[in-house]
C-alpha atoms as a PDB file:
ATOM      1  CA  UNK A   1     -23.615   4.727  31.448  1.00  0.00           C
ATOM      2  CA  UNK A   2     -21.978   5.782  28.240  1.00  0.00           C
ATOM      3  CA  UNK A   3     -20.129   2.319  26.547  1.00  0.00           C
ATOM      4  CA  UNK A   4     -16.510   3.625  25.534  1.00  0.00           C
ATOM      5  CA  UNK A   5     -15.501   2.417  22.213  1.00  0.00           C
ATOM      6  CA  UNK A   6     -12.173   2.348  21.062  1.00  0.00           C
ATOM      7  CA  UNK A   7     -11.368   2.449  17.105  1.00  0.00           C
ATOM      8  CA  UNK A   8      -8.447   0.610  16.088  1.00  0.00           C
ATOM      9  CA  UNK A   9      -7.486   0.176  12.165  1.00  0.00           C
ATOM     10  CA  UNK A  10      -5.518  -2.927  10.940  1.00  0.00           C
ATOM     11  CA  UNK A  11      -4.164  -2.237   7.707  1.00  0.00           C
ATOM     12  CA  UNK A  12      -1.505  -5.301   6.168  1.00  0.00           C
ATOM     13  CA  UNK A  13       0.980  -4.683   3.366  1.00  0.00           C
ATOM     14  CA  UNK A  14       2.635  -8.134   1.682  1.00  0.00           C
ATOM     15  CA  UNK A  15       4.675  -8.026  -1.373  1.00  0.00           C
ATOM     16  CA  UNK A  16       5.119 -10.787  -3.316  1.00  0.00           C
ATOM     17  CA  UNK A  17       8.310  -9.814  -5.232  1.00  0.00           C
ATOM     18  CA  UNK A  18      12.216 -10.908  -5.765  1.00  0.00           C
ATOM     19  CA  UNK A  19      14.934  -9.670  -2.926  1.00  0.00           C
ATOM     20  CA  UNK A  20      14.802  -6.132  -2.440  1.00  0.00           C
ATOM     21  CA  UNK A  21      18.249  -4.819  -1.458  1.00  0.00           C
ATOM     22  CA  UNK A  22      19.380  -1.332  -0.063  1.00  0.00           C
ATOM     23  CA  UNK A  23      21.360   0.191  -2.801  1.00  0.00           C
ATOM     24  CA  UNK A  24      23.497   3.216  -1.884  1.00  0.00           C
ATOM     25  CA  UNK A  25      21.630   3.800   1.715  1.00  0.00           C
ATOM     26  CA  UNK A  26      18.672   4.072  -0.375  1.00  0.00           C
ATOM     27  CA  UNK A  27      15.151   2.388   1.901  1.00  0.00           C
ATOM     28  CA  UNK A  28      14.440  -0.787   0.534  1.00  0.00           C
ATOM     29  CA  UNK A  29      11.176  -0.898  -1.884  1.00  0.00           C
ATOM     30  CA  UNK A  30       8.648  -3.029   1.024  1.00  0.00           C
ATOM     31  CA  UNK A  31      10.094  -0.115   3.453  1.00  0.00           C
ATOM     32  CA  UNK A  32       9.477   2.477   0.976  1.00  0.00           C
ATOM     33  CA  UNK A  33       5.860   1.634   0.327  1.00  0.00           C
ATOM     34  CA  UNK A  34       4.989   0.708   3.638  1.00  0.00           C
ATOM     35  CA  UNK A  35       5.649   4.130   4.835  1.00  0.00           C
ATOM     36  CA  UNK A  36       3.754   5.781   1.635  1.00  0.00           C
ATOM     37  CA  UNK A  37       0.280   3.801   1.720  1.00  0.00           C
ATOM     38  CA  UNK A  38      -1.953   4.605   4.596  1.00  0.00           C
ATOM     39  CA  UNK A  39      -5.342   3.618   5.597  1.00  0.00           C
ATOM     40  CA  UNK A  40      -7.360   6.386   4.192  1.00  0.00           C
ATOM     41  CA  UNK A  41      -9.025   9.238   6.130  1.00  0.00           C
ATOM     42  CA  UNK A  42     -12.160   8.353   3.836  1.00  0.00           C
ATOM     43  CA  UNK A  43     -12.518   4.823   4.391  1.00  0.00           C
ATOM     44  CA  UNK A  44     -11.867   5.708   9.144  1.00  0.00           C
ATOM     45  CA  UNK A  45     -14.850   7.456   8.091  1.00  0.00           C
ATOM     46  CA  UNK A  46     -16.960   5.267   6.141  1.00  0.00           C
ATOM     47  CA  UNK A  47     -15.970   2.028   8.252  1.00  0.00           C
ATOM     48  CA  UNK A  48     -14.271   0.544   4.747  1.00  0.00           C
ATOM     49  CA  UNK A  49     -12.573  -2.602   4.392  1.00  0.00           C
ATOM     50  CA  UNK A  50     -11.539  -4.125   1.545  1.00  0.00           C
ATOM     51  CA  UNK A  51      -8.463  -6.360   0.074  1.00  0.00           C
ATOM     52  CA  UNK A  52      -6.569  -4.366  -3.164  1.00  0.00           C
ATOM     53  CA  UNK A  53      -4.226  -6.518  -5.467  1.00  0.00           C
ATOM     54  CA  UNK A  54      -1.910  -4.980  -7.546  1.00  0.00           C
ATOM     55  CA  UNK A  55       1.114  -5.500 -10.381  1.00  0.00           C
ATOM     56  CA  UNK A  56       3.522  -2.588 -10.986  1.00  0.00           C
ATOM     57  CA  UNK A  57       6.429  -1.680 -12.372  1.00  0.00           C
ATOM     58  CA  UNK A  58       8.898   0.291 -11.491  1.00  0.00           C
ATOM     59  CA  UNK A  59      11.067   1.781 -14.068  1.00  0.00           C
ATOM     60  CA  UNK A  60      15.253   2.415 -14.370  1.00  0.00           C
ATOM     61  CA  UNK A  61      14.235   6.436 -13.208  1.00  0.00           C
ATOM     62  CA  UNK A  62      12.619   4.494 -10.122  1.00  0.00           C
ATOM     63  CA  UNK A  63       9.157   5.623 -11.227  1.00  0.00           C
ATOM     64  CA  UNK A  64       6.332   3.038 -10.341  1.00  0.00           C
ATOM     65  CA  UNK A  65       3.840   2.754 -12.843  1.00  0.00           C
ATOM     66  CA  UNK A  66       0.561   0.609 -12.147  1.00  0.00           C
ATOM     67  CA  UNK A  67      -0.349  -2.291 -14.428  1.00  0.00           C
ATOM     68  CA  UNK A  68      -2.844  -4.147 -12.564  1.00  0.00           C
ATOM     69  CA  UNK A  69      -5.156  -3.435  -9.703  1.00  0.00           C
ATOM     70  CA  UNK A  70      -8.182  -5.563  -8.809  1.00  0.00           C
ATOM     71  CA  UNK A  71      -9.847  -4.176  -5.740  1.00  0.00           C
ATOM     72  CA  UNK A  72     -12.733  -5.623  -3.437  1.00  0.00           C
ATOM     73  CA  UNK A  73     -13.625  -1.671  -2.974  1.00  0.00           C
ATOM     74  CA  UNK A  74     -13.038   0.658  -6.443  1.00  0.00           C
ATOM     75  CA  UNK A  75     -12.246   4.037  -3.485  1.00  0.00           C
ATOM     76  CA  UNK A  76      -9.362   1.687  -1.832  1.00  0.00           C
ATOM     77  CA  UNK A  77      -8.020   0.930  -5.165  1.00  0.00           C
ATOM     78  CA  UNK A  78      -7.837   4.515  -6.385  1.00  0.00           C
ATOM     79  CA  UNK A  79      -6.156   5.319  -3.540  1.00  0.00           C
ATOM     80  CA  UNK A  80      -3.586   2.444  -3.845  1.00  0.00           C
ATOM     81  CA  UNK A  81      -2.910   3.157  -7.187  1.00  0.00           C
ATOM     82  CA  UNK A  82      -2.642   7.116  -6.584  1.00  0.00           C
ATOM     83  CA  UNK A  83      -0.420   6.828  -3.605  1.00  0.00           C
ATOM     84  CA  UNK A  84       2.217   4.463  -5.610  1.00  0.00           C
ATOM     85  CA  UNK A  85       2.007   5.859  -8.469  1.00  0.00           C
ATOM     86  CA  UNK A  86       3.205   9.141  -6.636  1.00  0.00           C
ATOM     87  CA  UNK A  87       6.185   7.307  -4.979  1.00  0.00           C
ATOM     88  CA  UNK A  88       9.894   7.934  -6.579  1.00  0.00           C
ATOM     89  CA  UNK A  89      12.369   5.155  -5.727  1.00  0.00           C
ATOM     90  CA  UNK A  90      16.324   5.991  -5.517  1.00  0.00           C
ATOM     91  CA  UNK A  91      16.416   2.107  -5.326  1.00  0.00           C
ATOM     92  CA  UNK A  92      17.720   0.413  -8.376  1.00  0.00           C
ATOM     93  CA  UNK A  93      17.485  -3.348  -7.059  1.00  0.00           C
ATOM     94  CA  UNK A  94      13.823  -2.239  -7.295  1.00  0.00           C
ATOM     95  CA  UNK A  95      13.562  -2.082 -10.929  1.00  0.00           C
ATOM     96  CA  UNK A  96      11.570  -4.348 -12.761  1.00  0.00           C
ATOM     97  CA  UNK A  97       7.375  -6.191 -11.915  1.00  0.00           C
ATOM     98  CA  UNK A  98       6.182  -6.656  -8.249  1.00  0.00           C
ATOM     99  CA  UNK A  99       3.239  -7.909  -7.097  1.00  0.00           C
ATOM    100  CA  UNK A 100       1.444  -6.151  -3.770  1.00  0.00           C
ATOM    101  CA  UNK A 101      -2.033  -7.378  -1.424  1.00  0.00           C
ATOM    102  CA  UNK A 102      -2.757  -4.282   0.831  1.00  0.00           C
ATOM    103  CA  UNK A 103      -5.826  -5.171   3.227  1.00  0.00           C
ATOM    104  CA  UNK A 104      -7.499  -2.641   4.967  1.00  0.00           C
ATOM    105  CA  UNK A 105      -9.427  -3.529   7.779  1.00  0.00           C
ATOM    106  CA  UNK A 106     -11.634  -1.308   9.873  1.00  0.00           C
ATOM    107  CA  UNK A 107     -12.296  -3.025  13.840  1.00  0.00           C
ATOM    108  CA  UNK A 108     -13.902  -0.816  16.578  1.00  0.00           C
ATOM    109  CA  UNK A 109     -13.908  -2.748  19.697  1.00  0.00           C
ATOM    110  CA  UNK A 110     -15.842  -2.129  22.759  1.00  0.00           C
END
């Protein structure tokens, strides 16, 4: 008898930053980033976990810009850094340094 396994993926997102307001109907930064960083297709297939810290900026144009990233796993934290560093903000209660923990968690269950 063939044991079914079922893969689930916990990935967290916490900011540690100042209120983040809507401006102008524009998605608040947590909202924003949330949507943009994913648990990557690399790391379902290695089985990666890993815990990624990071300090950014994000800049009057709403560009982010990464300062500091400390990562458990160096592939997680090139991601991280890629994906928000490719993320354009239209919010400008966002300007100025944040502070974000991402874990990503890989759990099959049985």
């Amino acid at each position: 008898m063939k044991k079914n396994i079922i893969l689930s993926i916990l990935f967290c997102l916490t900011i540690f930053t100042g209120a983040i307001a809507s401006n102008g109907g524009s998605e608040p930064l947590t909202k924003v980033i949330r949507k943009s960083v994913n648990y990557p297709s690399f790391a379902k297939e290695d089985q990666l976990h890993g815990l990624v810290l990071v300090e950014f900026e994000v800049d009057e144009n709403g560009v982010i810009s990464v300062n500091r990233i400390n990562s458990s796993d160096e592939s997680l934290g090139s991601h991280v850094k890629q994906v928000l560093e490719g993320i354009e903000l239209n919010d400008m209660n966002a300007v100025g340094t944040h502070f974000a923990k991402f874990h990503f968690k890989y759990v099959a269950l049985k």
